[in-house]
C-alpha atoms as a PDB file:
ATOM      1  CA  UNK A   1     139.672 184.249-181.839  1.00  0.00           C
ATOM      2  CA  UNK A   2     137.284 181.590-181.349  1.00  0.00           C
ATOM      3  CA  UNK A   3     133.794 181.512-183.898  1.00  0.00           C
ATOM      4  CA  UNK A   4     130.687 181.303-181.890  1.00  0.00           C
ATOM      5  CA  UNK A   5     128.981 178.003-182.176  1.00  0.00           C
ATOM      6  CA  UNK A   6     126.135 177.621-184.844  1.00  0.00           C
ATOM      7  CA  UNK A   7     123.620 175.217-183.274  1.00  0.00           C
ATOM      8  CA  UNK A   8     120.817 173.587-185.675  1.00  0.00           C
ATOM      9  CA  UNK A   9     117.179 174.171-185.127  1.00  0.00           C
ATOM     10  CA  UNK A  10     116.477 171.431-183.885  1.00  0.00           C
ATOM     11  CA  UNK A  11     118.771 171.181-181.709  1.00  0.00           C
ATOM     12  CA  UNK A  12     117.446 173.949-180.018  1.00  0.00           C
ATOM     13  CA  UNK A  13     114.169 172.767-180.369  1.00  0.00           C
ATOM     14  CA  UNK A  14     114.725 169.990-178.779  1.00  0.00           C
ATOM     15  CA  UNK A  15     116.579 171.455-174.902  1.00  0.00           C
ATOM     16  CA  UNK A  16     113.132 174.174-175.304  1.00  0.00           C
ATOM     17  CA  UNK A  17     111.251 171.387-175.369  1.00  0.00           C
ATOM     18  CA  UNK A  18     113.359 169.938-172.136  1.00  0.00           C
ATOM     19  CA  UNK A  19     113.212 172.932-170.665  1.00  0.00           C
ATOM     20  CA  UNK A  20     109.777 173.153-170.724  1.00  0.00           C
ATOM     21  CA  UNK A  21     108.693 169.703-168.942  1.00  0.00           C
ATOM     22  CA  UNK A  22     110.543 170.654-165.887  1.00  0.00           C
ATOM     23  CA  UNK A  23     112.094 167.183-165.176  1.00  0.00           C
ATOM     24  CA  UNK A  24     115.620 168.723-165.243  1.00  0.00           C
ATOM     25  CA  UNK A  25     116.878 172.395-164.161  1.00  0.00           C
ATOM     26  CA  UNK A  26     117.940 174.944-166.733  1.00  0.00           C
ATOM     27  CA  UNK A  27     121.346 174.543-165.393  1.00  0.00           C
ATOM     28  CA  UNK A  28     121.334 170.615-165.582  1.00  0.00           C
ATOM     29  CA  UNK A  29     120.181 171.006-169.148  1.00  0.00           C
ATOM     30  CA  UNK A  30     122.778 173.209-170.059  1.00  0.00           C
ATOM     31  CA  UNK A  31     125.585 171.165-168.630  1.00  0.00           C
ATOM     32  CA  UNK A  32     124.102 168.090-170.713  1.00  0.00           C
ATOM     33  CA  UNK A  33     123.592 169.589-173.727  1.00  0.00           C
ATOM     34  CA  UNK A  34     127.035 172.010-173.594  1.00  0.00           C
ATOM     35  CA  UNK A  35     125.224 175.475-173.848  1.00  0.00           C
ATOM     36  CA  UNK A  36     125.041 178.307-171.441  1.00  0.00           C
ATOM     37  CA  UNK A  37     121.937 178.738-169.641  1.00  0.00           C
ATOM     38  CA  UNK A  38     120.989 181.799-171.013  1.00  0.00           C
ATOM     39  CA  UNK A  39     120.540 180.368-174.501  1.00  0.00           C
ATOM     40  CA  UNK A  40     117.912 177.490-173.306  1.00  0.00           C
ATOM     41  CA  UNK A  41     116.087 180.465-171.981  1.00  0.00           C
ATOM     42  CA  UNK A  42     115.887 182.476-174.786  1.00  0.00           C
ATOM     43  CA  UNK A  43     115.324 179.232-176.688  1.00  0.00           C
ATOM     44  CA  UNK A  44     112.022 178.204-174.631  1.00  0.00           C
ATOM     45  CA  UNK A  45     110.601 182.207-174.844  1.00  0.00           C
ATOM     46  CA  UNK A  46     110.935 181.854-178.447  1.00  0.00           C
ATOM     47  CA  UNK A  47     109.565 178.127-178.299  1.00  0.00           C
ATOM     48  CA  UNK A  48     106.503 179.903-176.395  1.00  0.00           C
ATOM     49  CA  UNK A  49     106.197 182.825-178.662  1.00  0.00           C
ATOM     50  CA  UNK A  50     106.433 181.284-181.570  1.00  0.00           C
ATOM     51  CA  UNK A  51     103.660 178.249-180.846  1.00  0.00           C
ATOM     52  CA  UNK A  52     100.706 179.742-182.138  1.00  0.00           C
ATOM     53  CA  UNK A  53     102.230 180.217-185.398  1.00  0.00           C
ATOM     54  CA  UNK A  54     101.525 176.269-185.522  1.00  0.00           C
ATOM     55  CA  UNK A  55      98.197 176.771-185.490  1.00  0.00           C
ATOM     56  CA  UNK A  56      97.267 179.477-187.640  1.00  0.00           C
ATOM     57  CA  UNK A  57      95.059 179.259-190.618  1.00  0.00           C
ATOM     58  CA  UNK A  58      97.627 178.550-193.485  1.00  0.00           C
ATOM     59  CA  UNK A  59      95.926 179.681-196.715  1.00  0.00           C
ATOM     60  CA  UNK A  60      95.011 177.233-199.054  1.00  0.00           C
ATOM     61  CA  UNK A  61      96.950 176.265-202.499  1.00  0.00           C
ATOM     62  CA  UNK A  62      95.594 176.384-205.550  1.00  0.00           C
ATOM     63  CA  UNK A  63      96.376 172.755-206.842  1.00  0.00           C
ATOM     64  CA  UNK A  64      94.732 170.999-203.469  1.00  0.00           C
END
């Protein structure tokens, strides 16, 4: 039995950000980068969902 494969995050930051330009197909990405296409889309939704976290007010430390 076979381990499922642990990808780093930006790794998979990296084929959501392919994904996302639209030069390439999900299914050319995935047979570049060796992943089913199912992953790069789950990958890009929680690119997407996840992007206005980058801009939200971070509160401010004490020692600034």
């Amino acid at each position: 039995m076979s381990k499922r494969k642990q990808h780093h995050p930006e790794f998979k930051a990296k084929v959501a950000l392919d994904a996302l330009k639209g030069e390439e197909t999900v299914s050319e990405l995935a047979s570049r980068f060796g992943v089913h296409p199912t992953m790069i889309h789950q990958w890009k939704r929680a690119l997407l969902e996840g992007a206005s976290g980058v801009f939200a007010r971070q509160p401010e430390s004490a020692g600034d």
